[in-house]
N, C-alpha and C. Protein backbone atom coordinates (compact mmCIF):
# COMPACT_ATOMS: atom_id res chain seq x y z
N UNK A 1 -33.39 -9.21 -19.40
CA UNK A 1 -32.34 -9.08 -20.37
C UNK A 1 -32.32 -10.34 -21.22
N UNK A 2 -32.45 -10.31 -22.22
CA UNK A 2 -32.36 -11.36 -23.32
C UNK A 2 -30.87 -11.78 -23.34
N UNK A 3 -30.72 -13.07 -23.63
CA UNK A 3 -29.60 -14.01 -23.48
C UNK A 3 -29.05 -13.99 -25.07
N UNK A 4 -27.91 -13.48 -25.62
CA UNK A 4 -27.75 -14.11 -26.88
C UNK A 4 -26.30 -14.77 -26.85
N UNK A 5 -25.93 -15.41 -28.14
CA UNK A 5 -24.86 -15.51 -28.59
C UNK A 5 -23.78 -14.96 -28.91
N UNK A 6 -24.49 -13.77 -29.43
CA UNK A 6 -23.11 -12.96 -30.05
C UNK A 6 -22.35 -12.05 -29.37
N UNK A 7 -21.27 -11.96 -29.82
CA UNK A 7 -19.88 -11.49 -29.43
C UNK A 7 -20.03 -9.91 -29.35
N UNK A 8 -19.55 -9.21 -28.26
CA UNK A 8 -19.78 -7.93 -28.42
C UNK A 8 -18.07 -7.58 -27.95
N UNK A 9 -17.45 -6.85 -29.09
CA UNK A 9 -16.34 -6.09 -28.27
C UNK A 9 -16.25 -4.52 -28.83
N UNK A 10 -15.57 -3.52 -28.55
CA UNK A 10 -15.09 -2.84 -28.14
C UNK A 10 -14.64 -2.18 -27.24
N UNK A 11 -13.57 -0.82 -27.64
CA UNK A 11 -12.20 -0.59 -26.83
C UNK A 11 -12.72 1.26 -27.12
N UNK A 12 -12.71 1.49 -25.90
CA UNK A 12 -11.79 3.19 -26.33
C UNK A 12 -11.06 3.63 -25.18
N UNK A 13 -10.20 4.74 -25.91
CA UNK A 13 -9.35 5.51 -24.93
C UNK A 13 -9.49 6.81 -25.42
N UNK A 14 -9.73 7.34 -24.18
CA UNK A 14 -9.95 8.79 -23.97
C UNK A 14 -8.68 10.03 -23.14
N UNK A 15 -8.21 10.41 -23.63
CA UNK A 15 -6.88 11.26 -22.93
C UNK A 15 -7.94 12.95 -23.06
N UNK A 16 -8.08 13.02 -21.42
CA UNK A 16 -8.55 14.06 -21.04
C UNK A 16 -7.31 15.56 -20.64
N UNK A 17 -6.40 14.83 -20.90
CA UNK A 17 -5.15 15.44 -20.97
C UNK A 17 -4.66 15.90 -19.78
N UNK A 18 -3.23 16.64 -19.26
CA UNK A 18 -2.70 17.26 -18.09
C UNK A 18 -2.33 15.39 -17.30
N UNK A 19 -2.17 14.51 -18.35
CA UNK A 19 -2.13 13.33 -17.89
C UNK A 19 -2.88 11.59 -17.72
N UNK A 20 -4.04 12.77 -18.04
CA UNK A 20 -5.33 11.96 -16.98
C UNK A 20 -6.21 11.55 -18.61
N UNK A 21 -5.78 9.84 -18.04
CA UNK A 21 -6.39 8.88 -19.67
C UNK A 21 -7.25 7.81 -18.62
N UNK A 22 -8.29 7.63 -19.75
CA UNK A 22 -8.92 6.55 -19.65
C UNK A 22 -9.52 5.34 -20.63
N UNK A 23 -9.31 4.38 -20.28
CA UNK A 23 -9.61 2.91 -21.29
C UNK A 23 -10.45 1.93 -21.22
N UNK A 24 -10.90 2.08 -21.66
CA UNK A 24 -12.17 1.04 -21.53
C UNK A 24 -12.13 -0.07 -22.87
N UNK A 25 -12.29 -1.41 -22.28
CA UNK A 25 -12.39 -2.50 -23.06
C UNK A 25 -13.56 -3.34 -22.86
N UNK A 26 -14.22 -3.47 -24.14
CA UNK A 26 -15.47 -4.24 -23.49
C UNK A 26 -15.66 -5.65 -24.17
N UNK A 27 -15.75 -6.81 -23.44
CA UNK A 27 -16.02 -8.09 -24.30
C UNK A 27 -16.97 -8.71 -23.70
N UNK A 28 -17.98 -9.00 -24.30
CA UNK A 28 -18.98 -9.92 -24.22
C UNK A 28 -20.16 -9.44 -23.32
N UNK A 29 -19.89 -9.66 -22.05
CA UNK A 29 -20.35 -8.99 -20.79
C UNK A 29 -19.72 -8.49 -19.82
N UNK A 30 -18.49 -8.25 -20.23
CA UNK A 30 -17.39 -7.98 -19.13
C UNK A 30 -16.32 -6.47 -19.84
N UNK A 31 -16.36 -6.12 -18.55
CA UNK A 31 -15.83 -4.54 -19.03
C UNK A 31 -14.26 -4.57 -18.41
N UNK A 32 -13.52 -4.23 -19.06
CA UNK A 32 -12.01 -3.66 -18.55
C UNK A 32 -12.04 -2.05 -18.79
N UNK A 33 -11.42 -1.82 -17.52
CA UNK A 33 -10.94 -0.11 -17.17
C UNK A 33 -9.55 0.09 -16.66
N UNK A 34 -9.01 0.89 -17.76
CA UNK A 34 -7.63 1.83 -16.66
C UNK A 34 -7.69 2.96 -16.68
N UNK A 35 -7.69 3.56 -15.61
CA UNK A 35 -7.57 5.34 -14.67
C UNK A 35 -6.11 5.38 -14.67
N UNK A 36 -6.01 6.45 -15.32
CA UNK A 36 -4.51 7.01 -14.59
C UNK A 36 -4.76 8.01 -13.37
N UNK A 37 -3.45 8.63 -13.02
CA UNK A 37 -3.61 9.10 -11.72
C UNK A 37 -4.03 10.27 -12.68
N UNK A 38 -5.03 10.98 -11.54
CA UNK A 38 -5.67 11.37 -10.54
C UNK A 38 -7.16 10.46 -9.99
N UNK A 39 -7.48 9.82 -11.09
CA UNK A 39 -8.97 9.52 -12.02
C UNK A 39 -9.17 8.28 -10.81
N UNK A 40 -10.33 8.14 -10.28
CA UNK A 40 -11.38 7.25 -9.16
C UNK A 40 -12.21 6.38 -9.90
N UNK A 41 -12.82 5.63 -9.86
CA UNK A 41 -14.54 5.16 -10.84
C UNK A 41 -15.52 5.19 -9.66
N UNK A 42 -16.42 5.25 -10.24
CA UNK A 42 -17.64 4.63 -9.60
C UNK A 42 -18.54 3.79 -10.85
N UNK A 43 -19.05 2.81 -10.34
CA UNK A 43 -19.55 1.53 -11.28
C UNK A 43 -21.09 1.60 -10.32
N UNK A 44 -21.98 1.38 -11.24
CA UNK A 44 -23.18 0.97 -11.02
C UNK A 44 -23.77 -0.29 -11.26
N UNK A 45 -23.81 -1.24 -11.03
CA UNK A 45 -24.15 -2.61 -11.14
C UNK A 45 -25.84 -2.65 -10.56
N UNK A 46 -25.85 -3.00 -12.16
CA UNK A 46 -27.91 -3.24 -11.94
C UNK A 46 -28.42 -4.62 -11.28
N UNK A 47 -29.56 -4.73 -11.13
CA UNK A 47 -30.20 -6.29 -11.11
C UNK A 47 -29.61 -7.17 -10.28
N UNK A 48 -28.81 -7.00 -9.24
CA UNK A 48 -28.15 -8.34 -8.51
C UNK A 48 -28.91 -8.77 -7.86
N UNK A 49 -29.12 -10.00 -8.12
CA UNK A 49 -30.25 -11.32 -8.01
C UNK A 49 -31.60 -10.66 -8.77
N UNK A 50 -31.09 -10.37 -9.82
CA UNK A 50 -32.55 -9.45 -9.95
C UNK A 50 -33.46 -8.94 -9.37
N UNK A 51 -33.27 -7.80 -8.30
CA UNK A 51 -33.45 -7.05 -7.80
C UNK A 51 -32.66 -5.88 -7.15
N UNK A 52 -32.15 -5.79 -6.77
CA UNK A 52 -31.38 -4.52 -6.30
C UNK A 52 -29.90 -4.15 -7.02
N UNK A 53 -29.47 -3.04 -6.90
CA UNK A 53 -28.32 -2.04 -7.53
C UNK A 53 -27.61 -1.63 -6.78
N UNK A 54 -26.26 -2.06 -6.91
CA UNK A 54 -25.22 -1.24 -6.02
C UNK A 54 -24.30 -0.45 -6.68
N UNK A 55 -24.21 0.26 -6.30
CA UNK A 55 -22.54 1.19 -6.31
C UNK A 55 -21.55 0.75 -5.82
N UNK A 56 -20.76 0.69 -6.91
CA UNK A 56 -18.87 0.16 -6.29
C UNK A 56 -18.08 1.59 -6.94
N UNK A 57 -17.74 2.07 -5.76
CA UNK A 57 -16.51 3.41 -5.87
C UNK A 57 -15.34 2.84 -5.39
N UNK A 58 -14.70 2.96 -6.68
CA UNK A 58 -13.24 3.04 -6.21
C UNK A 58 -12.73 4.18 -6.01
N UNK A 59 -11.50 4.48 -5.05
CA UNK A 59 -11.15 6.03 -4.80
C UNK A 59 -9.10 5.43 -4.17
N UNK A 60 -8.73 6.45 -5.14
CA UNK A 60 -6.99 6.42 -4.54
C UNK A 60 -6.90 6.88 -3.16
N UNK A 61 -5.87 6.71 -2.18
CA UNK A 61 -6.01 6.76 -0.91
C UNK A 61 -4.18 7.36 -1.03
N UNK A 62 -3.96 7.99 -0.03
CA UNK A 62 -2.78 8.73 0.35
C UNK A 62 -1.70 7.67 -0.32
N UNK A 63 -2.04 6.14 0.53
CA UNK A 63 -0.95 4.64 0.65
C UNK A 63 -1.41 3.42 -0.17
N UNK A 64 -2.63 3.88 -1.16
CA UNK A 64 -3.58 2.74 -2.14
C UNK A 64 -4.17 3.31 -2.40
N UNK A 65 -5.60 2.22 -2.48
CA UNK A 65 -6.88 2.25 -2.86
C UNK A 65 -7.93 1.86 -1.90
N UNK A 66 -9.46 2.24 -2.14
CA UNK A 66 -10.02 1.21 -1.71
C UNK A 66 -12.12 1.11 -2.01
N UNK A 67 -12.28 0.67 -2.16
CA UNK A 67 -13.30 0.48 -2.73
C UNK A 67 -14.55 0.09 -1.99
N UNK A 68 -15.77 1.11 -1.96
CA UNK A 68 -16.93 0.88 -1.56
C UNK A 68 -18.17 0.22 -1.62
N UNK A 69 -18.92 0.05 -1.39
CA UNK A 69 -19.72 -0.39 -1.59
C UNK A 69 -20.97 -0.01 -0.87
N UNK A 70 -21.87 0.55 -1.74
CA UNK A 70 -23.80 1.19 -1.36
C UNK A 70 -24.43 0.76 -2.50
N UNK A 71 -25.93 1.34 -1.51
CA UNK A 71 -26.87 0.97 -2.89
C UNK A 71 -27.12 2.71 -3.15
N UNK A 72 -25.93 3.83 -3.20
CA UNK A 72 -26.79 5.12 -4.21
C UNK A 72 -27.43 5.95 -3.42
N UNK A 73 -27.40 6.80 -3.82
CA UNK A 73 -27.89 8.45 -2.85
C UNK A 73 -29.48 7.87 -2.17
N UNK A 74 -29.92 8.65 -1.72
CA UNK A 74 -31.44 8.38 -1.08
C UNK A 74 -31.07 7.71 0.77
N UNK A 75 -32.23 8.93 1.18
CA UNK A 75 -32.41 8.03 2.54
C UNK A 75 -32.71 6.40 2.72
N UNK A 76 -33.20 5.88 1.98
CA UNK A 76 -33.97 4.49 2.11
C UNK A 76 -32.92 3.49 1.33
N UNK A 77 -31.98 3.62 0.82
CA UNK A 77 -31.04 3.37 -0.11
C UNK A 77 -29.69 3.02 0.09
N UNK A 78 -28.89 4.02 0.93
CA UNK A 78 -27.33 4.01 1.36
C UNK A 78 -27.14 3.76 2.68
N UNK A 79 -25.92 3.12 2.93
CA UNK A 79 -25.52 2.94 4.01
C UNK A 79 -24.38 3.86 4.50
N UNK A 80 -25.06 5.00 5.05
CA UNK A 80 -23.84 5.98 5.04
C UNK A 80 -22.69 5.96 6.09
N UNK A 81 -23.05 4.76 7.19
CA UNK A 81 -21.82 5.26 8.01
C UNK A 81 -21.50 3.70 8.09
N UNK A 82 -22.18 2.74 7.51
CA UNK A 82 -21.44 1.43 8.34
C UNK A 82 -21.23 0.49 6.08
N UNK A 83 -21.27 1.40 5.53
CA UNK A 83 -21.13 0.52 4.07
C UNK A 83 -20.00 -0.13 3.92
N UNK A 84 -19.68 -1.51 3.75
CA UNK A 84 -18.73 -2.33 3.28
C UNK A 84 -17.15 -1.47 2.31
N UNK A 85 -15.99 -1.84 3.18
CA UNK A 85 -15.39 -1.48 2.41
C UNK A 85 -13.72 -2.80 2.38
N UNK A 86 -13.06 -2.66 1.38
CA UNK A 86 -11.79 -3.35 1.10
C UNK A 86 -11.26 -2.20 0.45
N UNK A 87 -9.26 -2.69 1.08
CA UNK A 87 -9.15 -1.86 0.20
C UNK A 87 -7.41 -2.70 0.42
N UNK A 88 -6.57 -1.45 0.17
CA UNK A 88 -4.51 -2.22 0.33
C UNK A 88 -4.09 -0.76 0.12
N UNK A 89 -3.70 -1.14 1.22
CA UNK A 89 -2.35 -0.41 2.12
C UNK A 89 -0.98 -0.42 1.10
N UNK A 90 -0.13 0.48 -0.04
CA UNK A 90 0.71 -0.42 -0.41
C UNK A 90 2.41 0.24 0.64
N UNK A 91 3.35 -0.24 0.85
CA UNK A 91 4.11 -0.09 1.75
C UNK A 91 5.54 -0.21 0.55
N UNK A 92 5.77 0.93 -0.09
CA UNK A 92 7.35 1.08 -1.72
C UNK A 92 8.32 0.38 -1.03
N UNK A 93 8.70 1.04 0.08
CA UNK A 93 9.88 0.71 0.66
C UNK A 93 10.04 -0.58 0.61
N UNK A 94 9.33 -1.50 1.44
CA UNK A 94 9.18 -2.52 2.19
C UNK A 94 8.70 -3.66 0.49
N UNK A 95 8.22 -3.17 -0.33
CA UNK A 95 7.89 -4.09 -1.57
C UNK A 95 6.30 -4.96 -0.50
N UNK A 96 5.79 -4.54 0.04
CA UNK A 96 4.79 -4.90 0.69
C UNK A 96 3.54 -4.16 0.73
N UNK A 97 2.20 -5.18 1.26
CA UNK A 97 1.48 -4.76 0.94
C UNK A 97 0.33 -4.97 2.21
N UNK A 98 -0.36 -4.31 2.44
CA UNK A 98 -1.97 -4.46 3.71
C UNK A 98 -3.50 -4.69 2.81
N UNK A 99 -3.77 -5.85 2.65
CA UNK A 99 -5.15 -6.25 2.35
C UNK A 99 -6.33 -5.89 3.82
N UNK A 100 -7.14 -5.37 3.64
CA UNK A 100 -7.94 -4.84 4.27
C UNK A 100 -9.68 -5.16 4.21
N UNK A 101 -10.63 -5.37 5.00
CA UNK A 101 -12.05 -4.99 4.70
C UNK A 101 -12.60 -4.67 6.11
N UNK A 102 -13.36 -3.29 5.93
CA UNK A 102 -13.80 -2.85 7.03
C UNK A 102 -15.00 -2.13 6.93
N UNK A 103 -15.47 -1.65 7.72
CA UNK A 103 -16.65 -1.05 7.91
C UNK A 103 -16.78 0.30 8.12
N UNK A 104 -17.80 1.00 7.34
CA UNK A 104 -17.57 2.61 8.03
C UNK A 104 -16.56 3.26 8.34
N UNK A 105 -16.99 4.85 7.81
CA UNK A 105 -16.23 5.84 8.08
C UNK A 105 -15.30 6.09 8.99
N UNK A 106 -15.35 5.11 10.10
CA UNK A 106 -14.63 5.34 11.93
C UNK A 106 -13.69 4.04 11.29
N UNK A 107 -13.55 3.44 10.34
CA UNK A 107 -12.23 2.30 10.06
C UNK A 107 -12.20 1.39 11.08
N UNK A 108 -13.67 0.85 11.40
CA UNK A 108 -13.53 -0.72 12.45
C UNK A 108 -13.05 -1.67 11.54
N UNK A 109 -11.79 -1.95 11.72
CA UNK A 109 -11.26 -3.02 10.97
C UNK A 109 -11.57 -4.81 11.53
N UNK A 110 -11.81 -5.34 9.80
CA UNK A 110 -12.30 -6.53 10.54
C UNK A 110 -11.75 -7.86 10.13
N UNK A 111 -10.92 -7.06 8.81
CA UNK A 111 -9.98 -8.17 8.62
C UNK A 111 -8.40 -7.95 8.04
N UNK A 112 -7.43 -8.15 8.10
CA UNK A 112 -6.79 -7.26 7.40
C UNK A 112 -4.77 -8.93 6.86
N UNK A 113 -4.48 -9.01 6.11
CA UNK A 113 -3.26 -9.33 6.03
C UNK A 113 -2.32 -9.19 4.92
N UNK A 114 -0.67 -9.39 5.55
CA UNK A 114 0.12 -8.53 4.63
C UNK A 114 0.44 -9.69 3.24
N UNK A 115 1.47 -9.28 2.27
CA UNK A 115 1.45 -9.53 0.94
C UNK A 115 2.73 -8.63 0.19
N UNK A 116 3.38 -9.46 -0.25
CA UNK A 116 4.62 -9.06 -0.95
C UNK A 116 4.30 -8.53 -2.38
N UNK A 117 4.73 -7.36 -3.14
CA UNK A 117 4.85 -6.87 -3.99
C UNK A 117 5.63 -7.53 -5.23
């Protein structure tokens, strides 16, 4: 990838309607996104260390969010049962919150602490 100087921005928003908008802001090399509810992402991130590609899915959860991490469909490729995950617990009542990162589908938790709203 060639290195330059110049400034790159743009913005759009897209209203897919029944609610469900999306925004994208882009500056320089750096992207901003907002999902309304219902709406998840998944992000593809090329070249890290110049070489390999991961997938970061974000996905809403019953009580949050929480966000994955693979390298992408294929046997030789994904980590289907033990892939990196973080995510937060959020708790209305309480104005509180559960920071989280764990492993795999079975939720071996490996780190987790709370956080005021």
């Amino acid at each position: 990838m060639e290195q330059t100087n110049r400034m790159v921005n743009a913005g759009w928003q897209v209203d897919l309607g029944e609610g469900k908008r999306v925004e994208v802001e882009l500056e320089h090399s750096r992207f901003w996104v907002a999902l309304g509810p219902p709406l998840s992402a998944e992000v593809w991130i090329k070249g890290i260390a110049g070489h390999v590609d991961f997938r970061v899915i974000v996905q809403r959860t019953d009580d949050g969010l929480e966000i994955s991490l693979d390298r992408g469909p294929g046997p030789l490729r994904s980590w289907p049962e033990d892939n990196p995950r973080m995510g937060v617990r959020v708790d209305p009542a309480n104005r509180s919150g559960v920071a989280y990162v764990r492993r795999g589908e079975r939720a071996i938790e490996i780190w987790s602490c709370d956080f005021p709203l």
